[in-house]
Structures are given as C-alpha cells and as structure tokens.
N, C-alpha and C. Protein backbone atom coordinates (compact mmCIF):
# COMPACT_ATOMS: atom_id res chain seq x y z
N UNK A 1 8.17 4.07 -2.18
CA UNK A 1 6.74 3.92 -2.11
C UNK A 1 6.37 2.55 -2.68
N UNK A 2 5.57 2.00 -1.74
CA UNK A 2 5.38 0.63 -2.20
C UNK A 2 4.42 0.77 -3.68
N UNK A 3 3.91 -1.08 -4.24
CA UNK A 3 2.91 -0.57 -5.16
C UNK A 3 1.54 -0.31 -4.72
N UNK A 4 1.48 -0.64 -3.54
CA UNK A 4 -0.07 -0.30 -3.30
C UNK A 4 -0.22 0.94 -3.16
N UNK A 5 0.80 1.52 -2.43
CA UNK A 5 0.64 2.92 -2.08
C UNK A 5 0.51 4.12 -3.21
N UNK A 6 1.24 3.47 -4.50
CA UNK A 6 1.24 4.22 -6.15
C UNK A 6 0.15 4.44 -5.96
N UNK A 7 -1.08 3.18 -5.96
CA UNK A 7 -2.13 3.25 -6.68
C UNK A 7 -3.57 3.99 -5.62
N UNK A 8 -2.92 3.64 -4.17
CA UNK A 8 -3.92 4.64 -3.27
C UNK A 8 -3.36 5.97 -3.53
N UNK A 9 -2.50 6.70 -4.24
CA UNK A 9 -2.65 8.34 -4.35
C UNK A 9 -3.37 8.24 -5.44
N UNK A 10 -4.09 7.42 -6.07
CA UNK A 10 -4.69 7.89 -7.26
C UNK A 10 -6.18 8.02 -6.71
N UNK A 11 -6.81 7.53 -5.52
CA UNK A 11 -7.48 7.32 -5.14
C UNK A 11 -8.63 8.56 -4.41
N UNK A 12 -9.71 8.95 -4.75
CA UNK A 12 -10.45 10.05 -4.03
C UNK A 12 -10.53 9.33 -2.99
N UNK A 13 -10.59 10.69 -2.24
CA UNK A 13 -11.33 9.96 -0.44
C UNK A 13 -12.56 11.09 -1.24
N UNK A 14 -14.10 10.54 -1.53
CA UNK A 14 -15.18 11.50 -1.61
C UNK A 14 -15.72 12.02 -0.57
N UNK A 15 -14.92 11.25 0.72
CA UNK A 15 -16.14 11.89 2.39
C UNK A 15 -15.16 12.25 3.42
N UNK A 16 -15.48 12.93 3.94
CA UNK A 16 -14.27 13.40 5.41
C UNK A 16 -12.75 13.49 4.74
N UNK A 17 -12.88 14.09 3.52
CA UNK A 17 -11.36 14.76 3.17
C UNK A 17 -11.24 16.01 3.82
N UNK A 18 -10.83 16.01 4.98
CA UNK A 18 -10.27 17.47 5.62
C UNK A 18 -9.26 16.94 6.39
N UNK A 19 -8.73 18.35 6.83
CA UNK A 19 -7.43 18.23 7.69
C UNK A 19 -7.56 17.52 9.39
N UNK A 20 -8.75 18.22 9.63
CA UNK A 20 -8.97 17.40 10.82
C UNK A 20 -9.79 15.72 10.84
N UNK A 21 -10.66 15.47 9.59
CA UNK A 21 -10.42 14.02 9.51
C UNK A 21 -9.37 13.37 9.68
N UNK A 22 -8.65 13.69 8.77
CA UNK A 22 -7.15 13.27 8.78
C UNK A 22 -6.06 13.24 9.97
N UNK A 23 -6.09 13.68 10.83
CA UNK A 23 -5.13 14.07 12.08
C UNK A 23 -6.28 13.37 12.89
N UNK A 24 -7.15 13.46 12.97
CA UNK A 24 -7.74 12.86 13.85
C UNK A 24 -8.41 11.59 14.34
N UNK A 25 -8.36 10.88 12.20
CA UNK A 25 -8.80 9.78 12.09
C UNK A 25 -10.32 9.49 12.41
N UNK A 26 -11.05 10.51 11.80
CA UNK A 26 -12.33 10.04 12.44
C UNK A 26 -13.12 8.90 11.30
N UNK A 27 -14.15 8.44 12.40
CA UNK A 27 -14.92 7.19 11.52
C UNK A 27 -15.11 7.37 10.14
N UNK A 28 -15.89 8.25 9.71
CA UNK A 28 -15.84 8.58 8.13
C UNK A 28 -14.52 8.30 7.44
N UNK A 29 -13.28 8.53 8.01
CA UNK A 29 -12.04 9.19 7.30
C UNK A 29 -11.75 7.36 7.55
N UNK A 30 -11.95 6.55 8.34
CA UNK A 30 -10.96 5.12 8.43
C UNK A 30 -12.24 4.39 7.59
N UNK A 31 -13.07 4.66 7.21
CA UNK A 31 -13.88 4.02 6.23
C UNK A 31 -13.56 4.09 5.17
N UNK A 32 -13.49 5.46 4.84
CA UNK A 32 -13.17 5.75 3.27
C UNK A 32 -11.76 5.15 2.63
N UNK A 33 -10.93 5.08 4.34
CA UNK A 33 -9.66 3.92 3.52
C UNK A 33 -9.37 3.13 3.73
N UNK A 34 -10.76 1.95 4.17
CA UNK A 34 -11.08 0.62 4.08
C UNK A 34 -11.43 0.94 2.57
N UNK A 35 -12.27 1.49 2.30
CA UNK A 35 -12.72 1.34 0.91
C UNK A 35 -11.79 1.44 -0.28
N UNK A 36 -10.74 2.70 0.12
CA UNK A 36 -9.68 2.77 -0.54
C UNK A 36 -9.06 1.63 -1.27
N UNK A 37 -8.49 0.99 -0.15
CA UNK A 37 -7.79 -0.24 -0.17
C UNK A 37 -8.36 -1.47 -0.60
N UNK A 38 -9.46 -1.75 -0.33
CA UNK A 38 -10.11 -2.85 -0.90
C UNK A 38 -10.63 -2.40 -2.25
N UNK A 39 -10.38 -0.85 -3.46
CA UNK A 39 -10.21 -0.48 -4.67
C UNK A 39 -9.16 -1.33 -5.34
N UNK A 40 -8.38 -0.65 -4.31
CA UNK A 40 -6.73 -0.55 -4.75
C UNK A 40 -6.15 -2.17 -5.20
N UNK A 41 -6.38 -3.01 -4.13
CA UNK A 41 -6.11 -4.13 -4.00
C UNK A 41 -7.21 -5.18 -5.59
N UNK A 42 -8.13 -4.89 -5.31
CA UNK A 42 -9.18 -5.07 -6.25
C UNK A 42 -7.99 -5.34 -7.87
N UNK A 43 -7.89 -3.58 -8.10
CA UNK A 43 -7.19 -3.19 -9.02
C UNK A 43 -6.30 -3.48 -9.50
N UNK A 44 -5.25 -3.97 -8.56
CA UNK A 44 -3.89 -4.46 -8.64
C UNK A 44 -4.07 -6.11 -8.93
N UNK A 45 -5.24 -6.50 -8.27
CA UNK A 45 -5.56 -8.16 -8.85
C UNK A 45 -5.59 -8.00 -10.41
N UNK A 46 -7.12 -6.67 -11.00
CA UNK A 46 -6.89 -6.62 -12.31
C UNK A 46 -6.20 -6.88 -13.14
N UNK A 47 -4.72 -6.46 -12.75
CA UNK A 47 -3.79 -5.91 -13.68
C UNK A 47 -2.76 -6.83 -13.49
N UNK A 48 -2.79 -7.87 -12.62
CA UNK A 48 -1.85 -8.96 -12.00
C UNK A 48 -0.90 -8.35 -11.07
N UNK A 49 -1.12 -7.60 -10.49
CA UNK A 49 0.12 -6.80 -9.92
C UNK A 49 0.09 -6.91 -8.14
N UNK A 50 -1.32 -7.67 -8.06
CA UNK A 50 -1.62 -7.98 -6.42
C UNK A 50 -0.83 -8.11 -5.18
N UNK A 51 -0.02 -9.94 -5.95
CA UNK A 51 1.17 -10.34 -5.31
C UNK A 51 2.54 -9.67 -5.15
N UNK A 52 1.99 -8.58 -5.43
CA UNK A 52 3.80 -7.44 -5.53
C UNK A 52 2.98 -6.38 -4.84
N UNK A 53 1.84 -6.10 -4.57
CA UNK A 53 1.28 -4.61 -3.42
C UNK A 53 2.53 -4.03 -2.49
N UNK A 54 3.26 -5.12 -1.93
CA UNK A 54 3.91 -4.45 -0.40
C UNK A 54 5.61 -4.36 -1.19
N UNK A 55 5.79 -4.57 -2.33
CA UNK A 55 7.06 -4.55 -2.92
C UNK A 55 6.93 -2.84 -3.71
N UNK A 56 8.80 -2.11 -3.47
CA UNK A 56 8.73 -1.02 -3.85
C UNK A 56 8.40 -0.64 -5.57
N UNK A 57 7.80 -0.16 -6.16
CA UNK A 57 7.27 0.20 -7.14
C UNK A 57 8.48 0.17 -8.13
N UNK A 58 9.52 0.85 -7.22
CA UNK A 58 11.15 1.13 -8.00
C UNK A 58 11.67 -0.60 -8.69
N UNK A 59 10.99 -1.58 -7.84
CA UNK A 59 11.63 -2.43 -8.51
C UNK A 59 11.11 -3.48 -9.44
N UNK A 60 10.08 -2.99 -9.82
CA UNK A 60 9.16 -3.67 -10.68
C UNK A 60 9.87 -3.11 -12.53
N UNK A 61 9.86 -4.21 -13.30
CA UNK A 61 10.02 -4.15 -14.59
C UNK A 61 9.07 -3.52 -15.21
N UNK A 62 9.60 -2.94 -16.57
CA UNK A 62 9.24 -1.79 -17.35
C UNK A 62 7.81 -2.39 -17.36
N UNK A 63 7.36 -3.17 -18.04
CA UNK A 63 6.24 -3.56 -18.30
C UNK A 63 5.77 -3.64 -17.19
N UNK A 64 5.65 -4.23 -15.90
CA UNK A 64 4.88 -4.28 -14.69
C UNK A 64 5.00 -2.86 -14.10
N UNK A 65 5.47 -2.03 -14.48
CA UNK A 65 5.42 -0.19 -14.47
C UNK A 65 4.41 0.65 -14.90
N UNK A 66 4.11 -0.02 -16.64
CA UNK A 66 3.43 0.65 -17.26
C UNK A 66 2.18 -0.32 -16.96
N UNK A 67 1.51 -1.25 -16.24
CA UNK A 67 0.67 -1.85 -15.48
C UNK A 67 0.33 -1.53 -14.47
N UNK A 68 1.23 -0.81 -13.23
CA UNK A 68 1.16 0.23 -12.84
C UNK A 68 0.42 1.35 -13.08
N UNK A 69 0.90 2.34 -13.64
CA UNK A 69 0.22 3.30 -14.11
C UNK A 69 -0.80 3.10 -14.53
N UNK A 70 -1.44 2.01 -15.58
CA UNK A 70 -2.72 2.03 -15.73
C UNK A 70 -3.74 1.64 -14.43
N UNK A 71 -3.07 0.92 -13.68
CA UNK A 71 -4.30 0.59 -12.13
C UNK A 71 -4.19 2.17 -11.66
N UNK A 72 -2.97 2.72 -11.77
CA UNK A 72 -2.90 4.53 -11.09
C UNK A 72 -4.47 5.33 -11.49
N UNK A 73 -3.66 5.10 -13.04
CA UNK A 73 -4.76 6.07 -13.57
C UNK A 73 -6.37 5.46 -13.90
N UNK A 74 -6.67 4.36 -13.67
CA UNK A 74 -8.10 3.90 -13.77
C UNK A 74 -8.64 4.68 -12.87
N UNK A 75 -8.17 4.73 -11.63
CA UNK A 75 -9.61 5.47 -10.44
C UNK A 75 -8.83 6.99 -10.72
N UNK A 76 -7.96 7.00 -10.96
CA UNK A 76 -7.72 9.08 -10.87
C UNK A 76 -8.67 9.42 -11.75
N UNK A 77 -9.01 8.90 -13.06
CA UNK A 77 -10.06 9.28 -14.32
C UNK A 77 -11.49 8.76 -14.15
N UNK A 78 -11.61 7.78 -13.33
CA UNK A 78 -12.75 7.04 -12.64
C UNK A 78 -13.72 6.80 -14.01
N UNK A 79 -13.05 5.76 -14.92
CA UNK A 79 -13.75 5.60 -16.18
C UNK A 79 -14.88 4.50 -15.65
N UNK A 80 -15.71 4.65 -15.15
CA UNK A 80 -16.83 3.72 -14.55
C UNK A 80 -16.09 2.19 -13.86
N UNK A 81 -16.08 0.97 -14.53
CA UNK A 81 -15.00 -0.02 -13.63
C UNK A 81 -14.07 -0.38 -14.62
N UNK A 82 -12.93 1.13 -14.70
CA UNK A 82 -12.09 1.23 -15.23
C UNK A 82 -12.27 0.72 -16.93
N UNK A 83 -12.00 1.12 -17.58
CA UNK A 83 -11.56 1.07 -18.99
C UNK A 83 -10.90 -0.32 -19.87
N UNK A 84 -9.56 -0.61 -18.61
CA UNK A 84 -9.02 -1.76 -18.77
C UNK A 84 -9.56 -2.70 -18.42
N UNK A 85 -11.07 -2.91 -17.63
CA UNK A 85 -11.12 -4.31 -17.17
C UNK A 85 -11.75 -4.82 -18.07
N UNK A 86 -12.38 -3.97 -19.54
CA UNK A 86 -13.14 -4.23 -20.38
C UNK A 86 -11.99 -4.76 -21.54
N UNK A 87 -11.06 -4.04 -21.75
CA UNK A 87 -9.81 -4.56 -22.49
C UNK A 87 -9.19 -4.84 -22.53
N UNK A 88 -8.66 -4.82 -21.38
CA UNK A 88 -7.04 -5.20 -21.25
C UNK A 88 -7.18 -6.84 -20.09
N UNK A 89 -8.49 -7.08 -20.12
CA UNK A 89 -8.55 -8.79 -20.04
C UNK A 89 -8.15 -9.54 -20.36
N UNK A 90 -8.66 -9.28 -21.92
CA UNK A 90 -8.47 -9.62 -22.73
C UNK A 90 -7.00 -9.86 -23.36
N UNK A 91 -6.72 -8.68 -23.05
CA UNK A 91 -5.26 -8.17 -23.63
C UNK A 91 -4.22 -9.13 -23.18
N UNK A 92 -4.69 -9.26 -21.34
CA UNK A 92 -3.49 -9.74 -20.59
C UNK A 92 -3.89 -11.25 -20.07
N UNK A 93 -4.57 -12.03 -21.35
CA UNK A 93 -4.59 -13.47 -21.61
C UNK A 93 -3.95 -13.83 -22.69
N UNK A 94 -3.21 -13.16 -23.57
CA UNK A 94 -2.28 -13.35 -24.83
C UNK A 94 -1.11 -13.61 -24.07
N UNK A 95 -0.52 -14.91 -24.17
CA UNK A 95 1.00 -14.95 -23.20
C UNK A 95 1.69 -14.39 -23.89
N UNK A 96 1.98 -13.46 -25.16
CA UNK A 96 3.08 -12.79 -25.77
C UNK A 96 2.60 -11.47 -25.26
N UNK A 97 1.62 -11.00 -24.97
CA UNK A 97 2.00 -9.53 -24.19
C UNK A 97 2.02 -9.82 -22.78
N UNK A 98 2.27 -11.06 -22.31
CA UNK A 98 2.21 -10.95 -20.63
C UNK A 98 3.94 -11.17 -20.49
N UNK A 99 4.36 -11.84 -21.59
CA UNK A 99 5.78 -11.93 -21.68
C UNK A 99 6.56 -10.33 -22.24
N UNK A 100 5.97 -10.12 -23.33
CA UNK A 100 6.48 -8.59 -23.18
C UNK A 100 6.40 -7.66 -21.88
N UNK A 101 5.14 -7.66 -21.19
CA UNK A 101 5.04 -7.06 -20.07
C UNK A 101 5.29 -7.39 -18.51
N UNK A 102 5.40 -8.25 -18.36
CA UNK A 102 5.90 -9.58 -17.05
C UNK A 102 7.27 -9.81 -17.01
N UNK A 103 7.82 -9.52 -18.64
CA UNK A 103 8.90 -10.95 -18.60
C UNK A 103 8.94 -12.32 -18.16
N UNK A 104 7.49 -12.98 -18.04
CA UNK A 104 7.54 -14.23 -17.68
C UNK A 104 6.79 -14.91 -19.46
C-alpha cells in the first residue's frame, strides 16, 4: 500500500458512502474522492511526506512512519485542521527532530 493510500483509509467519504455508489461510481461518490485526495495530499505536504505519496509505506524509515501515522490519524479523529498543523510546525522546523525523524 502506497503512502497516499495509508492516509486515504483514514479518510470519511461523508456523502454517497454506499455499496452502489461505490460499484457504480456515481457523481457524488468521484467527488468525495477528489476531495479525499486533495485532504490527503494536503496532509502529507504537512508532515513532509508529499514527495514519497506513490512510494510503498513499507519502505519509509521509522521516523517517516511515525509521520505517517500522524497524517493517518489527523482526519480519522478529525481534530478541526488537525492538531499537528498547530504543533508539529513548529516541531518539524528544529533540524534535530527532522534528523531524528527523516534521517536527513
């Protein structure tokens, strides 16, 4: 599973979540994952993790993992525009935690 794809299961569809949206692709249902994706993508800029979306999740370092999980879990908990963008801005302009967490 790529990383974008981690972070779209965290993702509500709030409109045309049914089975026949889904199989059938109707307008509501290819909106909601335009919107999806332009979250997701959003999110993954947040967290620096953008330029790696189409790379498998499996091969990302511990720290770009647990960066991961937090873009996961921002919209699964839907803390208004996320939690981290208020702290972990901040956080992830200190080059000693971008090196702990990057390895760069």
């Amino acid at each position: 599973m790529t990383v974008l794809e981690n972070v779209l299961l965290g993702l509500k569809y709030n409109k045309g979540e049914s089975l026949t949206a889904a199989l059938f692709k109707t307008p509501t249902m290819l909106k909601q994952e335009k919107e999806n994706r332009e979250k997701a993508n959003e999110l993954l800029k947040t967290v620096g993790l953008r330029e790696k979306r189409d790379e498998l999740a499996e091969t990302l370092s511990h720290g770009q993992r647990r960066l991961l999980e937090i873009a996961h879990r921002g919209y699964v908990f839907e803390i208004g525009r996320i939690l981290f963008e208020d702290t972990g801005k901040n956080l992830l302009k200190s080059e000693e935690v971008k090196r702990a967490f990057l390895g760069g």
